[in-house]
PDB file of N, CA and C in Angstrom:
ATOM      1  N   UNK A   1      12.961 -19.180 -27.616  1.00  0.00           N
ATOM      2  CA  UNK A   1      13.636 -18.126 -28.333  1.00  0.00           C
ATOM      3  C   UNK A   1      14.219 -17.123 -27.344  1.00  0.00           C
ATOM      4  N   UNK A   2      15.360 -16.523 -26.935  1.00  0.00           N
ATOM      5  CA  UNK A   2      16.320 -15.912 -26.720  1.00  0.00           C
ATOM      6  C   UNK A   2      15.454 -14.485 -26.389  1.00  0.00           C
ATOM      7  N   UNK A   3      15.205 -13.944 -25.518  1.00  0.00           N
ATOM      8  CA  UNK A   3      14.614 -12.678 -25.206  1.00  0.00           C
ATOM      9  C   UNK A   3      12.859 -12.619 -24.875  1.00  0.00           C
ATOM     10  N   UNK A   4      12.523 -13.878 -24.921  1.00  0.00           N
ATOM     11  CA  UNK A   4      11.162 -14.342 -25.278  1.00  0.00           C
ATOM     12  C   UNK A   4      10.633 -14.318 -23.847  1.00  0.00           C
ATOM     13  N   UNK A   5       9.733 -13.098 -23.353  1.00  0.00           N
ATOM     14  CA  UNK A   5       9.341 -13.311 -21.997  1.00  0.00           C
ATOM     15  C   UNK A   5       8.540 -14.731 -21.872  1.00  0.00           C
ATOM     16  N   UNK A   6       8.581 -15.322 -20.508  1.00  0.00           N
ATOM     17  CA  UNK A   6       8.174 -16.439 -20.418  1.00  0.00           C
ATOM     18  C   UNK A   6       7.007 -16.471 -19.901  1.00  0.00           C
ATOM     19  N   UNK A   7       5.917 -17.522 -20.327  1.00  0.00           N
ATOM     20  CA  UNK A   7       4.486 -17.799 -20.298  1.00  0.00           C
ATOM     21  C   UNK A   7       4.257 -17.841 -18.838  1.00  0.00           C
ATOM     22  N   UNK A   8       5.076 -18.749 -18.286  1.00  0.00           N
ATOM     23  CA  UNK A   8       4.735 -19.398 -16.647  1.00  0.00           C
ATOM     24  C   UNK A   8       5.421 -19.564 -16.309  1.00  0.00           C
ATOM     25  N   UNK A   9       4.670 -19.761 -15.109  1.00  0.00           N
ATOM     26  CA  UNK A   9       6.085 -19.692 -13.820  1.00  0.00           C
ATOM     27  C   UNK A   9       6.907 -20.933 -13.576  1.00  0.00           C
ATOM     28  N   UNK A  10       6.775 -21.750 -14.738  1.00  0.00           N
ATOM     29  CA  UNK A  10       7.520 -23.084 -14.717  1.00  0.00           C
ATOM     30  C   UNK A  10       8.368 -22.756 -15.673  1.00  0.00           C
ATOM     31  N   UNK A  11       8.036 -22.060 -16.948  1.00  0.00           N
ATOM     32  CA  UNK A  11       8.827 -21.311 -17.990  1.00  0.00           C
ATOM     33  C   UNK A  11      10.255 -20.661 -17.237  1.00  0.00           C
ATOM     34  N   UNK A  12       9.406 -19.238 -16.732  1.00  0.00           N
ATOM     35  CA  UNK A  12      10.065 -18.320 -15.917  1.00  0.00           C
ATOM     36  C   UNK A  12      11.477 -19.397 -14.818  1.00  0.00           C
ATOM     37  N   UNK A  13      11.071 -20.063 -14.074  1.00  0.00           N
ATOM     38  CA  UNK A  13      12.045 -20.957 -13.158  1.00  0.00           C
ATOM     39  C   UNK A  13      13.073 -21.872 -14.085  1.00  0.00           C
ATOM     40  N   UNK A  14      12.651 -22.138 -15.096  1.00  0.00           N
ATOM     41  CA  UNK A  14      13.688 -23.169 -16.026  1.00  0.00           C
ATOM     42  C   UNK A  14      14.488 -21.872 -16.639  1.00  0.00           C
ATOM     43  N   UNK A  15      14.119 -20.882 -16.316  1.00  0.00           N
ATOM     44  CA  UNK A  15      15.344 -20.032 -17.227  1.00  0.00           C
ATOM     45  C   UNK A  15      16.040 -19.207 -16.414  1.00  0.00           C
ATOM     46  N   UNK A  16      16.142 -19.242 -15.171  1.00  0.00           N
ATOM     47  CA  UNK A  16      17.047 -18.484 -14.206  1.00  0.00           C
ATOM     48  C   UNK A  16      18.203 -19.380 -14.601  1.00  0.00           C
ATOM     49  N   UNK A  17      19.599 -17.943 -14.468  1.00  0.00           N
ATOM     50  CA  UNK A  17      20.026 -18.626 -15.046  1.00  0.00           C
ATOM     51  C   UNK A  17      21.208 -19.353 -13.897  1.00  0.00           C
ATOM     52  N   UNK A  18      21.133 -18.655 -12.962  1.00  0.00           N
ATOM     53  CA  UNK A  18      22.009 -19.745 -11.432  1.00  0.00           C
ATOM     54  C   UNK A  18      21.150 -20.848 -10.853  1.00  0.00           C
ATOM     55  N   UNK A  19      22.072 -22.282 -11.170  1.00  0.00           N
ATOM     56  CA  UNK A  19      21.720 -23.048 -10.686  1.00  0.00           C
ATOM     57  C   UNK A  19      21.141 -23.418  -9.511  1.00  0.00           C
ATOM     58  N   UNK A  20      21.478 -22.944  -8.500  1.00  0.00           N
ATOM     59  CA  UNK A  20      21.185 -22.621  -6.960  1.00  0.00           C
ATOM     60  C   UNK A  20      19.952 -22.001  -6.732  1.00  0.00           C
ATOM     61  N   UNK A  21      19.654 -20.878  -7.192  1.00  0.00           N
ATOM     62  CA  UNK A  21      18.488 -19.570  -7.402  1.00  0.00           C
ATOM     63  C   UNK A  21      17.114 -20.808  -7.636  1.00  0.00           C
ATOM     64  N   UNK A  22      17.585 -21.489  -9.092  1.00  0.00           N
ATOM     65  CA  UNK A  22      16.999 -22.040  -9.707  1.00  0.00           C
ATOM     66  C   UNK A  22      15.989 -22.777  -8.662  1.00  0.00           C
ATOM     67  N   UNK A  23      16.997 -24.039  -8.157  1.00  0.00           N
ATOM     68  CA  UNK A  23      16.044 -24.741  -7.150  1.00  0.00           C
ATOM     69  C   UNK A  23      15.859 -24.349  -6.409  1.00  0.00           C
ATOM     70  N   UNK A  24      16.099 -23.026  -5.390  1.00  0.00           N
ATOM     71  CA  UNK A  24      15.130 -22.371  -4.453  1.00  0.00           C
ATOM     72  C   UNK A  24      14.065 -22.477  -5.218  1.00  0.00           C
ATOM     73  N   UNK A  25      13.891 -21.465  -6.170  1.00  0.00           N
ATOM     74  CA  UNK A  25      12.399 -21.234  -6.333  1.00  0.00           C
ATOM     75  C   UNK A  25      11.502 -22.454  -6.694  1.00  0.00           C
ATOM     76  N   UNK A  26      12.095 -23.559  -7.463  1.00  0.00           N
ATOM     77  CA  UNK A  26      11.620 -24.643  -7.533  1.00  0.00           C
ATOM     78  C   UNK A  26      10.573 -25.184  -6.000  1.00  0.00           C
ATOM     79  N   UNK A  27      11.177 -24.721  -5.068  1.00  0.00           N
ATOM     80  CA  UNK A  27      10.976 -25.313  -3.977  1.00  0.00           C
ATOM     81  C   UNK A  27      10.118 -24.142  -3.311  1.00  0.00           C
ATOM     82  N   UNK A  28      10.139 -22.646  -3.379  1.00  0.00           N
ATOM     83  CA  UNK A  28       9.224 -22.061  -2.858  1.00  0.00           C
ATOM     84  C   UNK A  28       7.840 -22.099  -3.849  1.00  0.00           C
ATOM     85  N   UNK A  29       7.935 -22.159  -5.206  1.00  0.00           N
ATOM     86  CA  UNK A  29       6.997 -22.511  -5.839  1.00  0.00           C
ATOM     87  C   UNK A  29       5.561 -23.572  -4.899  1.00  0.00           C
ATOM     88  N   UNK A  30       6.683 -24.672  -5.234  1.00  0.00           N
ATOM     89  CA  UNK A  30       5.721 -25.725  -4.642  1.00  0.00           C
ATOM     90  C   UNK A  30       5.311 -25.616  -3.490  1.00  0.00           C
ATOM     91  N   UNK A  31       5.618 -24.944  -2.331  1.00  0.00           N
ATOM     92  CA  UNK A  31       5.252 -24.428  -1.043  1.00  0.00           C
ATOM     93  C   UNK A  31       3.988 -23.666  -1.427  1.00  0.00           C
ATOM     94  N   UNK A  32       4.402 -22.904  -2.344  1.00  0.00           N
ATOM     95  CA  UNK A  32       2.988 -21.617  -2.345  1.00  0.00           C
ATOM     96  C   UNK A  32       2.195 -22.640  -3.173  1.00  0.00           C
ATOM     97  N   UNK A  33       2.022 -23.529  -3.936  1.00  0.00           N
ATOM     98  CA  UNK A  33       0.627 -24.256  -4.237  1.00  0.00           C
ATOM     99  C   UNK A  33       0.359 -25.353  -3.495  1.00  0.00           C
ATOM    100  N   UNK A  34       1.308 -26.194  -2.501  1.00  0.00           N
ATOM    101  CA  UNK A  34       0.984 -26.853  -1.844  1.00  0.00           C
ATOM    102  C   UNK A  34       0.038 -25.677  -0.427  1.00  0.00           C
ATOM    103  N   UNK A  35       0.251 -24.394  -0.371  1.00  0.00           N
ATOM    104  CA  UNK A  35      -0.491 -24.029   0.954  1.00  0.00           C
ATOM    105  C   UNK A  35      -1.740 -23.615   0.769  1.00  0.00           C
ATOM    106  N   UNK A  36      -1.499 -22.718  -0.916  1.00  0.00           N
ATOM    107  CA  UNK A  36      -2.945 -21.828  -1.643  1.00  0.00           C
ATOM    108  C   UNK A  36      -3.371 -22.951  -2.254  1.00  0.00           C
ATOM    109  N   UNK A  37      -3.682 -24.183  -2.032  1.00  0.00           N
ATOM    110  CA  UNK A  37      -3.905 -24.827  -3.779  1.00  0.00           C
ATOM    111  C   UNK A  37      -5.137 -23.995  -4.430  1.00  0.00           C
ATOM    112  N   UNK A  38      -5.804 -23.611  -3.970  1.00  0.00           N
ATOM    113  CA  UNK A  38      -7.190 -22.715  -5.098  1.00  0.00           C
ATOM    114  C   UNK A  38      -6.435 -21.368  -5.468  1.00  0.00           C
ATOM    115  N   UNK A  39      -5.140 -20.903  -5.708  1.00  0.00           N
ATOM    116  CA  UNK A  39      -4.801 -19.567  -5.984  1.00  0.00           C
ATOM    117  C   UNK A  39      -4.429 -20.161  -7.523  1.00  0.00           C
ATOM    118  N   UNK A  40      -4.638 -18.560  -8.239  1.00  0.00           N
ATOM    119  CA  UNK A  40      -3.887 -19.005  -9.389  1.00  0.00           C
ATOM    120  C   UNK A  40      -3.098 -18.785  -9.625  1.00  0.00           C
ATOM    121  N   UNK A  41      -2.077 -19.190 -10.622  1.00  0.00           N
ATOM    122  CA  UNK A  41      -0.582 -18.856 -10.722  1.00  0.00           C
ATOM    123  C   UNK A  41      -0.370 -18.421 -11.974  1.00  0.00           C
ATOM    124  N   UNK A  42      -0.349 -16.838 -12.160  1.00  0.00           N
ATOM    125  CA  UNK A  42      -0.136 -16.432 -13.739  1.00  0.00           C
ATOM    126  C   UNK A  42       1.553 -15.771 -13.477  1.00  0.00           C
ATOM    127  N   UNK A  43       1.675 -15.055 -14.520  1.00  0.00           N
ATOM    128  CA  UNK A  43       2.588 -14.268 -14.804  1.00  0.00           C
ATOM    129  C   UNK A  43       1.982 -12.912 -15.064  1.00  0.00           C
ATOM    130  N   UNK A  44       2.787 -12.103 -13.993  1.00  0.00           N
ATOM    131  CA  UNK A  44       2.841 -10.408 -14.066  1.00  0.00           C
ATOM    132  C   UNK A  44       3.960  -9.690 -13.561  1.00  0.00           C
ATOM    133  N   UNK A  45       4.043  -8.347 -14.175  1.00  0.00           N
ATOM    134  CA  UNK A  45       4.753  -8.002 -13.978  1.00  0.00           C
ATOM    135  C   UNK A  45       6.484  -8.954 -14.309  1.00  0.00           C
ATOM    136  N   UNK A  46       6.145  -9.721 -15.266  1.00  0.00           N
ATOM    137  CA  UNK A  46       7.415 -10.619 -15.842  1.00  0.00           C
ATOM    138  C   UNK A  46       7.627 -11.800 -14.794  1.00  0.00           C
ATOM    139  N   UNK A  47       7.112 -12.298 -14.065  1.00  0.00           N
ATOM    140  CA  UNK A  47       7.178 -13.282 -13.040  1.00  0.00           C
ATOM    141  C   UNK A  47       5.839 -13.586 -12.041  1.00  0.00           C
ATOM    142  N   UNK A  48       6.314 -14.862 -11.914  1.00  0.00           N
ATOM    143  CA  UNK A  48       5.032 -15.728 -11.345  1.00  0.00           C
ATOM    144  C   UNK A  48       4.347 -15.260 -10.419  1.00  0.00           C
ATOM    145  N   UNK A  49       2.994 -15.152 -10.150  1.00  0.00           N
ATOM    146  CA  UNK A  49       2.351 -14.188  -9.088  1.00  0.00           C
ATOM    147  C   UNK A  49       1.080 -15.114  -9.188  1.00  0.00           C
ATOM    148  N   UNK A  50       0.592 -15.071  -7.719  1.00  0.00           N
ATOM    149  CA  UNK A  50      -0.740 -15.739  -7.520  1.00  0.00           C
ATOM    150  C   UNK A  50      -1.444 -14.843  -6.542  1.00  0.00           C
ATOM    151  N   UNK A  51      -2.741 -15.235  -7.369  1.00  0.00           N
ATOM    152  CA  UNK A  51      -4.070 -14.493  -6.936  1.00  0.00           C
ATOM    153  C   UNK A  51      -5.198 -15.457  -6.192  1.00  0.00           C
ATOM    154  N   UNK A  52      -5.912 -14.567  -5.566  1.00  0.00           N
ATOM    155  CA  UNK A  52      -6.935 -15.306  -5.042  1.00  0.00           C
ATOM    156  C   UNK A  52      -8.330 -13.852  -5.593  1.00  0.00           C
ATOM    157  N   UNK A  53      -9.194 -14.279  -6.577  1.00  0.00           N
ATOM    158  CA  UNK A  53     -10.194 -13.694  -7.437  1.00  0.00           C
ATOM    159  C   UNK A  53      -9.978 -12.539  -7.705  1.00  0.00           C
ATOM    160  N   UNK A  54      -8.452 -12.542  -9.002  1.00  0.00           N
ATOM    161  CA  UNK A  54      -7.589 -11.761  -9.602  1.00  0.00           C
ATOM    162  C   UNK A  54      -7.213 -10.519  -8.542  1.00  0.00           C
ATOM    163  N   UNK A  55      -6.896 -10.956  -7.197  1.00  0.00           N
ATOM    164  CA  UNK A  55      -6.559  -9.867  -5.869  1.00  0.00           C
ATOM    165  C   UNK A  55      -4.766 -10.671  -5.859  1.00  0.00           C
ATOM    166  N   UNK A  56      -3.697 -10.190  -6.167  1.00  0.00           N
ATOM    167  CA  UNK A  56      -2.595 -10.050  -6.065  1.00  0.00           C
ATOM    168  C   UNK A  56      -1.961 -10.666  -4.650  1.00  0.00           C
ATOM    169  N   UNK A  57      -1.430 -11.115  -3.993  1.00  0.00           N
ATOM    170  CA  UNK A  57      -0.982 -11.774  -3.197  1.00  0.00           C
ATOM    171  C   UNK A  57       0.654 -12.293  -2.416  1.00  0.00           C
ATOM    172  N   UNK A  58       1.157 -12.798  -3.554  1.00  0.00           N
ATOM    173  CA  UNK A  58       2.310 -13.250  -3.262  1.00  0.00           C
ATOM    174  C   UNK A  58       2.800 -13.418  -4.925  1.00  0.00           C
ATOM    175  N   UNK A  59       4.215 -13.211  -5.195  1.00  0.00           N
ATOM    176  CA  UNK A  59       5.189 -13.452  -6.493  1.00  0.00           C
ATOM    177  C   UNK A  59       6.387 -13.910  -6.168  1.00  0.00           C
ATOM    178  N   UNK A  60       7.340 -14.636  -6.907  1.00  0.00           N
ATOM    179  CA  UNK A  60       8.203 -14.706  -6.766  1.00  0.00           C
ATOM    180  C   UNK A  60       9.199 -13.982  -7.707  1.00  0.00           C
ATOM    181  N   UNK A  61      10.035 -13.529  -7.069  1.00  0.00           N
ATOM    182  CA  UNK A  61      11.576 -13.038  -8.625  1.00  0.00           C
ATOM    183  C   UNK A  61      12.949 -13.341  -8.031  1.00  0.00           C
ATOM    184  N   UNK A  62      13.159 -13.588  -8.969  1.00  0.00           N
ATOM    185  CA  UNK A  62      14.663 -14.144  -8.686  1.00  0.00           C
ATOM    186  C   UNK A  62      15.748 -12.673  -9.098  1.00  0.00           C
ATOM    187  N   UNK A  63      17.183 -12.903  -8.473  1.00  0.00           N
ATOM    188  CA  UNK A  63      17.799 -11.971  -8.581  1.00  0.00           C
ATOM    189  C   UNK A  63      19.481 -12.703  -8.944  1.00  0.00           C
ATOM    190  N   UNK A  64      20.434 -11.933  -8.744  1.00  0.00           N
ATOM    191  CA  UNK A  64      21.745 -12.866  -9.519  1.00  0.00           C
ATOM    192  C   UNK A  64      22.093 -14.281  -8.651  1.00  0.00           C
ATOM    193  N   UNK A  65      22.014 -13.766  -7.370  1.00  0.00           N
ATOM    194  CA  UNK A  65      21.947 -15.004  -6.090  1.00  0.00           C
ATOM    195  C   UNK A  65      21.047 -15.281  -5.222  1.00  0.00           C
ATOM    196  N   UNK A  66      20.105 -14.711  -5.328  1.00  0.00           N
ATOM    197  CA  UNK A  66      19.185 -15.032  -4.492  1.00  0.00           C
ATOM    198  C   UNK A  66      17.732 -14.951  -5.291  1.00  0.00           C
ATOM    199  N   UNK A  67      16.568 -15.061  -4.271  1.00  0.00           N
ATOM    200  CA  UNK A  67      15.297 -15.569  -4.711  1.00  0.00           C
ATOM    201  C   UNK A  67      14.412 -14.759  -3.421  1.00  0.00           C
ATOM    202  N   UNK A  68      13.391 -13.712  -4.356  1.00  0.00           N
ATOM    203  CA  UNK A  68      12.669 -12.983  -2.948  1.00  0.00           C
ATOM    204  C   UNK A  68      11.223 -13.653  -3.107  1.00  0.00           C
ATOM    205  N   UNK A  69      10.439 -14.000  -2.341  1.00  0.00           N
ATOM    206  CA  UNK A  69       9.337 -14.397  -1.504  1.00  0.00           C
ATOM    207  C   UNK A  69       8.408 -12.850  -1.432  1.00  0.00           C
ATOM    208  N   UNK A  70       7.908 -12.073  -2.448  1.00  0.00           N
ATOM    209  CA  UNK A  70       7.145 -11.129  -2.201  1.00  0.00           C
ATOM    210  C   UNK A  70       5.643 -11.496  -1.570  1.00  0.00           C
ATOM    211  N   UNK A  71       5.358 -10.710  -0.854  1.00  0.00           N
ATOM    212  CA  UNK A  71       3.635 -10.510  -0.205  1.00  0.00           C
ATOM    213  C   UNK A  71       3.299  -9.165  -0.378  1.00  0.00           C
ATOM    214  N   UNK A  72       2.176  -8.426  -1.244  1.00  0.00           N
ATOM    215  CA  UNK A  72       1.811  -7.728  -1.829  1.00  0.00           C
ATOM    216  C   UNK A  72       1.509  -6.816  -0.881  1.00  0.00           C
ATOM    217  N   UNK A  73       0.804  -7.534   0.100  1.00  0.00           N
ATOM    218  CA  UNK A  73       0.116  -6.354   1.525  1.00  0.00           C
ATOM    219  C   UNK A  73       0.837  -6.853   3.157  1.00  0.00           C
ATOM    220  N   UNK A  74       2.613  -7.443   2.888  1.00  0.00           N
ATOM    221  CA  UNK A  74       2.669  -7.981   3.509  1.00  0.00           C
ATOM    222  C   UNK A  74       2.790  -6.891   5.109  1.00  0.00           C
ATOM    223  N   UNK A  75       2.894  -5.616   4.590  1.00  0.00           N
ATOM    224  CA  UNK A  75       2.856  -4.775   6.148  1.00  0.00           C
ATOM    225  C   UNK A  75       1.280  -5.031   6.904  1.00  0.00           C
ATOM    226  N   UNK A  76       0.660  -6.145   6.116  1.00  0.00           N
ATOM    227  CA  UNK A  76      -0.409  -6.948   7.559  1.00  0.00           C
ATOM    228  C   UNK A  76      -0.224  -7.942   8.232  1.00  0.00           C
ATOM    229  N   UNK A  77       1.059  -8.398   7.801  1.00  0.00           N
ATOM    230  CA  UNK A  77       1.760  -9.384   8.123  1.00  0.00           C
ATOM    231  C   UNK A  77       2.949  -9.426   9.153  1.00  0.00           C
ATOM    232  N   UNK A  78       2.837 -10.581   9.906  1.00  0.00           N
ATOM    233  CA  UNK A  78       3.371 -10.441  11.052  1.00  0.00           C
ATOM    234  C   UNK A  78       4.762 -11.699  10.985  1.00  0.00           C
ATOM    235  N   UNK A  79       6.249 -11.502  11.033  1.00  0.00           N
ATOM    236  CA  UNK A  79       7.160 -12.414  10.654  1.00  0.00           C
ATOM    237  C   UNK A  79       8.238 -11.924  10.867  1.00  0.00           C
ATOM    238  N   UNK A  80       9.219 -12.510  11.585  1.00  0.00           N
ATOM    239  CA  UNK A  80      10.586 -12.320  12.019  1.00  0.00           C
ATOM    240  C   UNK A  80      10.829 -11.989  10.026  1.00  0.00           C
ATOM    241  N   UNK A  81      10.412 -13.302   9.474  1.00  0.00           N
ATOM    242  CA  UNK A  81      11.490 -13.530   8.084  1.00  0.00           C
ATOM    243  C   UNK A  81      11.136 -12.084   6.739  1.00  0.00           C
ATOM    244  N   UNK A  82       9.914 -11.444   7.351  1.00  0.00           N
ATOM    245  CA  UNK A  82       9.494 -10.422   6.101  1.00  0.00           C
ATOM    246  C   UNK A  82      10.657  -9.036   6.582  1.00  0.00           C
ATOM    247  N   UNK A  83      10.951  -8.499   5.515  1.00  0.00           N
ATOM    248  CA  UNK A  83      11.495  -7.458   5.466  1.00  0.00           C
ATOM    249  C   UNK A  83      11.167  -6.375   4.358  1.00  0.00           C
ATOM    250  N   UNK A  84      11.676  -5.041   4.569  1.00  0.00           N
ATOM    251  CA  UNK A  84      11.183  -4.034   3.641  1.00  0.00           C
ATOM    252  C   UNK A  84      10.087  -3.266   4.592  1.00  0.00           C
ATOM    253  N   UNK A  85      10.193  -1.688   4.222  1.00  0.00           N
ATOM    254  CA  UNK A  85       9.910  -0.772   5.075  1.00  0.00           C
ATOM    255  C   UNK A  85       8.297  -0.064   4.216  1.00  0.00           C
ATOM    256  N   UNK A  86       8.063  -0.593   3.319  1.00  0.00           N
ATOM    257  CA  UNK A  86       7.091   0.281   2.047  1.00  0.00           C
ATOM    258  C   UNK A  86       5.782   0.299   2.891  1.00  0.00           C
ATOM    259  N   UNK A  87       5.028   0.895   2.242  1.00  0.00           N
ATOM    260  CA  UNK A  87       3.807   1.148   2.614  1.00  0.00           C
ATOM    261  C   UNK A  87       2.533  -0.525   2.583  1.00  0.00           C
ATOM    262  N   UNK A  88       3.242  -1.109   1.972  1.00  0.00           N
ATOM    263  CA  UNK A  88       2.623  -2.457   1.591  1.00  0.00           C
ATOM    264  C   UNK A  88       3.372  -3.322   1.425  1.00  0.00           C
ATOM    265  N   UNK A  89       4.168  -3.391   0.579  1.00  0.00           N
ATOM    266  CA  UNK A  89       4.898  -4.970   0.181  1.00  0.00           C
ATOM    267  C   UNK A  89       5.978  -5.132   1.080  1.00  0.00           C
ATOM    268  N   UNK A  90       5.896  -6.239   1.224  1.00  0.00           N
ATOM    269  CA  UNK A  90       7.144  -7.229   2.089  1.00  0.00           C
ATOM    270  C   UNK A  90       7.960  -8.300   1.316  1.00  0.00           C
ATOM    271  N   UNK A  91       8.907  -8.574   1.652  1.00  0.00           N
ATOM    272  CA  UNK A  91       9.524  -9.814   1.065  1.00  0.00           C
ATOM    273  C   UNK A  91      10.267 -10.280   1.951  1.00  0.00           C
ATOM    274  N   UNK A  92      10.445 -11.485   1.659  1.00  0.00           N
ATOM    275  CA  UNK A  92      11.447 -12.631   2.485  1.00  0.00           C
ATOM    276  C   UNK A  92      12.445 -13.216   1.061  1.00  0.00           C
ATOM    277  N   UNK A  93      13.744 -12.879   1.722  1.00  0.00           N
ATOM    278  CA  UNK A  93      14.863 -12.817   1.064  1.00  0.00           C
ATOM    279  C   UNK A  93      15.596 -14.765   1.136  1.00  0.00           C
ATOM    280  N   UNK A  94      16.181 -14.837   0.016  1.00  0.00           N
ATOM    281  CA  UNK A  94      16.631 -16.488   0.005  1.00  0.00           C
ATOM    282  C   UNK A  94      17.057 -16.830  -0.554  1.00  0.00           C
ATOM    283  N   UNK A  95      18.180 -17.240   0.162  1.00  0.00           N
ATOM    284  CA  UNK A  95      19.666 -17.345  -0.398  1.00  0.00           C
ATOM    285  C   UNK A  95      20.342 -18.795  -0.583  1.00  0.00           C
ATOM    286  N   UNK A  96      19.691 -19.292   0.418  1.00  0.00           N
ATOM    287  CA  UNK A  96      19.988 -20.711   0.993  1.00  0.00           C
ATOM    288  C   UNK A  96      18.693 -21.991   0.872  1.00  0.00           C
ATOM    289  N   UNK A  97      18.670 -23.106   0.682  1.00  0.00           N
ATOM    290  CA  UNK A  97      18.001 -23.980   1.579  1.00  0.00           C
ATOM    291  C   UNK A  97      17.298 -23.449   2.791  1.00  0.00           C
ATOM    292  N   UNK A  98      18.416 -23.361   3.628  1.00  0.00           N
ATOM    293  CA  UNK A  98      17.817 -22.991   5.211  1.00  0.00           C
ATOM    294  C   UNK A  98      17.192 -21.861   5.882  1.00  0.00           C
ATOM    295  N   UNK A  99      17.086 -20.838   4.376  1.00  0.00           N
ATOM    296  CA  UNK A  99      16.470 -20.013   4.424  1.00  0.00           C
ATOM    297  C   UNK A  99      14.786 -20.104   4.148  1.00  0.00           C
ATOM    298  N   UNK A 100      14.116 -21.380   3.398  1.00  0.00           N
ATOM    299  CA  UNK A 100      13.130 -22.302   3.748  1.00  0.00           C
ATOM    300  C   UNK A 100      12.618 -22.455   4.786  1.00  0.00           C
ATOM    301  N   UNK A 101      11.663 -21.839   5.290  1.00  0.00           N
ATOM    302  CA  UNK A 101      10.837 -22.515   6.545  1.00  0.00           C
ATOM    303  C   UNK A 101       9.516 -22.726   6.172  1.00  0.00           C
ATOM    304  N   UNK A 102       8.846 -23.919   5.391  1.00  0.00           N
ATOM    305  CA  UNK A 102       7.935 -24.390   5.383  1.00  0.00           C
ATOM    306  C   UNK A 102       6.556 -23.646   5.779  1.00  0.00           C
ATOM    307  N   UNK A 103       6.833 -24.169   7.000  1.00  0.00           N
ATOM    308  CA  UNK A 103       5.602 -24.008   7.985  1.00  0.00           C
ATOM    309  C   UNK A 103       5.645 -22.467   7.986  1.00  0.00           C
ATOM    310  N   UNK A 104       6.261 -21.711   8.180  1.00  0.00           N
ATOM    311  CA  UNK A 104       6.158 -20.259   8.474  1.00  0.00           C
ATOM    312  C   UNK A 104       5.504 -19.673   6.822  1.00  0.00           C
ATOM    313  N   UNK A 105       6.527 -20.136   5.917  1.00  0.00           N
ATOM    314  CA  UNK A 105       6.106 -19.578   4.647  1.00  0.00           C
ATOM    315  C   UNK A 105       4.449 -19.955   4.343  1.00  0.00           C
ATOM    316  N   UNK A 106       3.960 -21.156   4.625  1.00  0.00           N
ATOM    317  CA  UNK A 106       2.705 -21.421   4.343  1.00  0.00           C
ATOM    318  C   UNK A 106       1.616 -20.915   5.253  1.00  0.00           C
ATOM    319  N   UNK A 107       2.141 -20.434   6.576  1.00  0.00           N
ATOM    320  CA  UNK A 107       1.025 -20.053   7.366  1.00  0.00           C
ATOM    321  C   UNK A 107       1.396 -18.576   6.695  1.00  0.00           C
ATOM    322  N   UNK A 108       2.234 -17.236   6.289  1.00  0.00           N
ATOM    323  CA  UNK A 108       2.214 -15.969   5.892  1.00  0.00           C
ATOM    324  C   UNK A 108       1.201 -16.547   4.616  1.00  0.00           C
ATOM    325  N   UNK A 109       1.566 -17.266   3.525  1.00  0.00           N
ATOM    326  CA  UNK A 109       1.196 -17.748   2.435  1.00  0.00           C
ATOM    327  C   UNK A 109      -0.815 -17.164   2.558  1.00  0.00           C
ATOM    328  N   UNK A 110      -0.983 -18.063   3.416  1.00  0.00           N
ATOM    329  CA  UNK A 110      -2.649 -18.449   3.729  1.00  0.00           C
ATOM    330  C   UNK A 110      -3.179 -17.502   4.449  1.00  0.00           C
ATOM    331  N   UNK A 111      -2.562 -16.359   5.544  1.00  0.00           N
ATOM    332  CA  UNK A 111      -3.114 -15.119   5.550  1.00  0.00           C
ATOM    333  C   UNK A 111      -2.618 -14.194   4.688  1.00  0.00           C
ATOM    334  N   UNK A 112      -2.141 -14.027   3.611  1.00  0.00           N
ATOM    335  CA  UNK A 112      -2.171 -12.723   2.768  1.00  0.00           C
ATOM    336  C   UNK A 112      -2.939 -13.585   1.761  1.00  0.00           C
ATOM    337  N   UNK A 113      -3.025 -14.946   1.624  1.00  0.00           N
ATOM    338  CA  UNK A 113      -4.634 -14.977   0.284  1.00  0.00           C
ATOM    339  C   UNK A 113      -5.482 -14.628   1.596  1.00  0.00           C
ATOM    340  N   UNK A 114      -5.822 -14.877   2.016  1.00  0.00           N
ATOM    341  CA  UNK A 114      -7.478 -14.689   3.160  1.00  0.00           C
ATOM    342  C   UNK A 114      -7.354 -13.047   3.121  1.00  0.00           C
ATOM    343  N   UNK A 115      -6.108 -12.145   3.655  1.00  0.00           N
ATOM    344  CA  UNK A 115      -6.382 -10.858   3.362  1.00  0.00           C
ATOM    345  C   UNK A 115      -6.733 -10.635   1.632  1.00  0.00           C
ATOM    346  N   UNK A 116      -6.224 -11.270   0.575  1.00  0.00           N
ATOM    347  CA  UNK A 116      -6.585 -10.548  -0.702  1.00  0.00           C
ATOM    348  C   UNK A 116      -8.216 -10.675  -1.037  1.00  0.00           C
ATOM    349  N   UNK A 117      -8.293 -11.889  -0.096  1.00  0.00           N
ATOM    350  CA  UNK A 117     -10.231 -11.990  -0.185  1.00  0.00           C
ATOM    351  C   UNK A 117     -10.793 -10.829   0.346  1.00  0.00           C
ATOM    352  N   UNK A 118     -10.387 -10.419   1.472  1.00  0.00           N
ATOM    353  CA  UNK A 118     -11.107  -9.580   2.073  1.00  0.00           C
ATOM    354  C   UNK A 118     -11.257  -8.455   1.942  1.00  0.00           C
ATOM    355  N   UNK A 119      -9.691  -7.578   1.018  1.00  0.00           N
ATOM    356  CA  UNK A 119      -9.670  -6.535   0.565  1.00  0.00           C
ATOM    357  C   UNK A 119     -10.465  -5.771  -0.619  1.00  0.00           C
TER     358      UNK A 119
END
């Protein structure tokens, strides 16, 4: 139904509505449960967000062309690709495919759950 916030973050991703956007997140999705697999993946704040023992972590949201990669406490985080100046949150911006780096996204991925444990 037409205005109907969406349940999950599989919901949420089938309804962006740029094709492009779309399969980014398709693809950072599966990065963040292929790195956390024990995190969970609800919806807050209107988009997909995973926790490690309901401690906040990482979300994704999409925007008209692009797709941001949020980390909740990412100013503990150390990454050419994070940006944003806040007191806490970081994001990695993505626009492209090649804006994808695997390995980098899953090693930030696995220290901000290990920091949400610890906090």
């Amino acid at each position: 139904m037409k205005g109907e916030k969406p349940k999950t973050a599989v919901a949420y991703i089938n309804q962006i509505p740029d094709h492009n956007v779309r399969k980014l997140a398709r693809k950072v999705r599966l990065i963040v449960r292929d790195s956390v697999p024990e995190a969970e993946e609800t919806m807050k704040m209107g988009m997909p967000c995973y926790t490690m023992k309901n401690k906040m972590f990482a979300s994704i949201g999409d925007y008209t062309k692009h797709l941001n990669l949020y980390f909740f406490q990412g100013s503990k985080l150390e990454s050419q690709l994070l940006e944003g100046s806040g007191k806490g949150m970081r994001h990695i911006k993505i626009e492209k495919e090649s804006d994808i780096v695997p390995r980098e996204f899953s090693r930030l991925l696995n220290e901000a759950a290990r920091n949400a444990l610890r906090d």
